[in-house]
C-alpha atoms as a PDB file:
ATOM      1  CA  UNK A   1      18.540  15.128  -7.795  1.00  0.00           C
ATOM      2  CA  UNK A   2      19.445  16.869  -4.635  1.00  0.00           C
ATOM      3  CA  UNK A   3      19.897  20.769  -4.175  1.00  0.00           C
ATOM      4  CA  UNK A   4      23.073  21.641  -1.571  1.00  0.00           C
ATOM      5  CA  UNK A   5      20.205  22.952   0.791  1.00  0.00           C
ATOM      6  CA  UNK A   6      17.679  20.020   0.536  1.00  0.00           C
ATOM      7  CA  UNK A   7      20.430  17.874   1.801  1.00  0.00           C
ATOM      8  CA  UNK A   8      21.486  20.393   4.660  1.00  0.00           C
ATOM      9  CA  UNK A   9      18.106  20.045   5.803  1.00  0.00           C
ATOM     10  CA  UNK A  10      17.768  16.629   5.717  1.00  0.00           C
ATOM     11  CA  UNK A  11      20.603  16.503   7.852  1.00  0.00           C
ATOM     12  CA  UNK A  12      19.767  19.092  10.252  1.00  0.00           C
ATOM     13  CA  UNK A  13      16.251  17.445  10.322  1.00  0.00           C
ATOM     14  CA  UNK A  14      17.256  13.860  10.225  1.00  0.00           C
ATOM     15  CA  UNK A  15      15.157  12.795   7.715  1.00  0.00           C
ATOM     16  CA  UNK A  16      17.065   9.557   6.052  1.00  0.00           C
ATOM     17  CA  UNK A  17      17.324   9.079   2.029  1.00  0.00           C
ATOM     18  CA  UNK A  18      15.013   6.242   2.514  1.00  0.00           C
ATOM     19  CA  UNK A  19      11.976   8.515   3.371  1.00  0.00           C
ATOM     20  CA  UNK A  20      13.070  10.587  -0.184  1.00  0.00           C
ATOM     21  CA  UNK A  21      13.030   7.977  -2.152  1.00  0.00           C
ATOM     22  CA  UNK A  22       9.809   6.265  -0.805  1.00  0.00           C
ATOM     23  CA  UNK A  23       7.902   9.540  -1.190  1.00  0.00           C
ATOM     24  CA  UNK A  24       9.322  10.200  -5.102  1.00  0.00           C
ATOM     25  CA  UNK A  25       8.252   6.132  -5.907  1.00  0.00           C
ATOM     26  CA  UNK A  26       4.888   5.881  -3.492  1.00  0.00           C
ATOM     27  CA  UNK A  27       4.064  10.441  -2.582  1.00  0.00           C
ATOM     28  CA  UNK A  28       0.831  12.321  -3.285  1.00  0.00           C
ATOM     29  CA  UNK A  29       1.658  15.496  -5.316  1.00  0.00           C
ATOM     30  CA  UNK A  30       0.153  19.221  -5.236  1.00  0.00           C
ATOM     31  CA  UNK A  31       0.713  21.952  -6.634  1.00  0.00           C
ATOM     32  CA  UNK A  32       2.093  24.840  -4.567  1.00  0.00           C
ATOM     33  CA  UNK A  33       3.275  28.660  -5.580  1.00  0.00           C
ATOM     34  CA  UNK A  34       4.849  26.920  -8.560  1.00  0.00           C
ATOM     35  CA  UNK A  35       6.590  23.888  -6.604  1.00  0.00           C
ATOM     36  CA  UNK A  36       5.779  20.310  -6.447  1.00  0.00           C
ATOM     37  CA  UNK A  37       5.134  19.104  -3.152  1.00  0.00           C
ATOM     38  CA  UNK A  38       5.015  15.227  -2.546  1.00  0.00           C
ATOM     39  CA  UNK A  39       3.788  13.992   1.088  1.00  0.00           C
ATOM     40  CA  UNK A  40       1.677  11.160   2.305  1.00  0.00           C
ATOM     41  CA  UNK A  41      -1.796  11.000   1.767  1.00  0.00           C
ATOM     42  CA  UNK A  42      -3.978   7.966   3.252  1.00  0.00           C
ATOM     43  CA  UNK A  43      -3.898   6.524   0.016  1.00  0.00           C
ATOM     44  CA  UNK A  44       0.069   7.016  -0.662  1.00  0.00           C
ATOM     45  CA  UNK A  45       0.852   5.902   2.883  1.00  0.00           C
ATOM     46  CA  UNK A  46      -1.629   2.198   2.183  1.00  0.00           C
ATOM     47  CA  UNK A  47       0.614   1.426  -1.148  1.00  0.00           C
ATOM     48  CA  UNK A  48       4.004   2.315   0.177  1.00  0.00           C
ATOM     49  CA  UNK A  49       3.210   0.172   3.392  1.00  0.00           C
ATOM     50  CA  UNK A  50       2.174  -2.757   1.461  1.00  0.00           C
ATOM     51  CA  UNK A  51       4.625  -2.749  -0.924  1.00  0.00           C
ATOM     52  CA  UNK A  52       7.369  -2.919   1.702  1.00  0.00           C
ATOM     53  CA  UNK A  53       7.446  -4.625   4.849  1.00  0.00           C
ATOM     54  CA  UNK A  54       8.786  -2.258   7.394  1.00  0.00           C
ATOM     55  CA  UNK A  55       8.460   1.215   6.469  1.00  0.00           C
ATOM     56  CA  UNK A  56       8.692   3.224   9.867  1.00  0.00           C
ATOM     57  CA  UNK A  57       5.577   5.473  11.109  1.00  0.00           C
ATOM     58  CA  UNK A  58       8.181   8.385  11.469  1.00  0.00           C
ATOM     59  CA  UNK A  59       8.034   8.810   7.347  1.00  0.00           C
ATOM     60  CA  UNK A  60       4.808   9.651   7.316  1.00  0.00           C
ATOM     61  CA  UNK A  61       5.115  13.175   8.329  1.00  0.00           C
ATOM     62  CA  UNK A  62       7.428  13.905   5.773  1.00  0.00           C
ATOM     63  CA  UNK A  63       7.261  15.877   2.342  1.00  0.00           C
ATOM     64  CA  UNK A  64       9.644  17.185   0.403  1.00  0.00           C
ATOM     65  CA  UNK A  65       9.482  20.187  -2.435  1.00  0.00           C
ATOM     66  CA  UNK A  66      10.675  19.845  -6.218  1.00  0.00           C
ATOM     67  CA  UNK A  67      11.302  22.113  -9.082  1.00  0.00           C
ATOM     68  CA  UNK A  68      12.197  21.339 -12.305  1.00  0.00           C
ATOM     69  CA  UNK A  69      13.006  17.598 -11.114  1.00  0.00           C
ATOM     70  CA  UNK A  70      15.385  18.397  -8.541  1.00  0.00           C
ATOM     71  CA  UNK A  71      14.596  18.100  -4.805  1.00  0.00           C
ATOM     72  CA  UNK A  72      14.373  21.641  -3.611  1.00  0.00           C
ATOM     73  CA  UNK A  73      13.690  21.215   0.368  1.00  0.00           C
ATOM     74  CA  UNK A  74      12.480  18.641   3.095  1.00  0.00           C
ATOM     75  CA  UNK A  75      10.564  18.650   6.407  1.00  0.00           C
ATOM     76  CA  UNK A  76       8.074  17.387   8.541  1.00  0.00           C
ATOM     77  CA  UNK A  77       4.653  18.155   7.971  1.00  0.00           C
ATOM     78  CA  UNK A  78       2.934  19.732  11.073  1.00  0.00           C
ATOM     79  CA  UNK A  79      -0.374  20.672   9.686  1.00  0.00           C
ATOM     80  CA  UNK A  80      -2.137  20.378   6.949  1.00  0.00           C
ATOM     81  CA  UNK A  81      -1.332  21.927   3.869  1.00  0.00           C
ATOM     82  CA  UNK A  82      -3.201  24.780   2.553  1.00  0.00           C
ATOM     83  CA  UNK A  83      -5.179  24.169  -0.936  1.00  0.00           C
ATOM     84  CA  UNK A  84      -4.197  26.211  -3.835  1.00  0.00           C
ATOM     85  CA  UNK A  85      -7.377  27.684  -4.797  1.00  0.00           C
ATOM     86  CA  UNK A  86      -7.806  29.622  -8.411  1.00  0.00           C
END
């Protein structure tokens, strides 16, 4: 499920297994240069707050980056990502 480098950066970024496994249950997905990415859209963000209680407004900003089911990388989103346009 995890790749040895998604989980060095969730530690170096501090980004709890919690956030992971709200975004694979509740994320938004794109595709991007052949790689999943699942963040938090309005919508995503509305069910995953009302389906649990307390979900803190620090997950929000996070996505994380799969290929071929695993979980490649993590981070916080800063800006918006860019559209893949064909």
């Amino acid at each position: 499920m995890l790749s040895t480098h998604a989980h060095q950066r969730m530690q170096q970024r501090a980004i709890p297994m919690a956030s992971i496994e709200l975004l694979l249950a509740y994320g938004e997905s794109e595709f991007h240069r052949g790689r999943e990415v699942v963040f938090f859209g309005k919508q995503a963000w509305g069910r995953a707050s009302q389906q649990r209680c307390a979900v803190p407004d620090r997950f929000r900003n996070h996505y994380l980056v799969l290929q071929g089911g695993e979980v490649v990388t993590v981070g916080h989103r800063i800006k918006h990502f860019k559209r893949c346009r064909k």
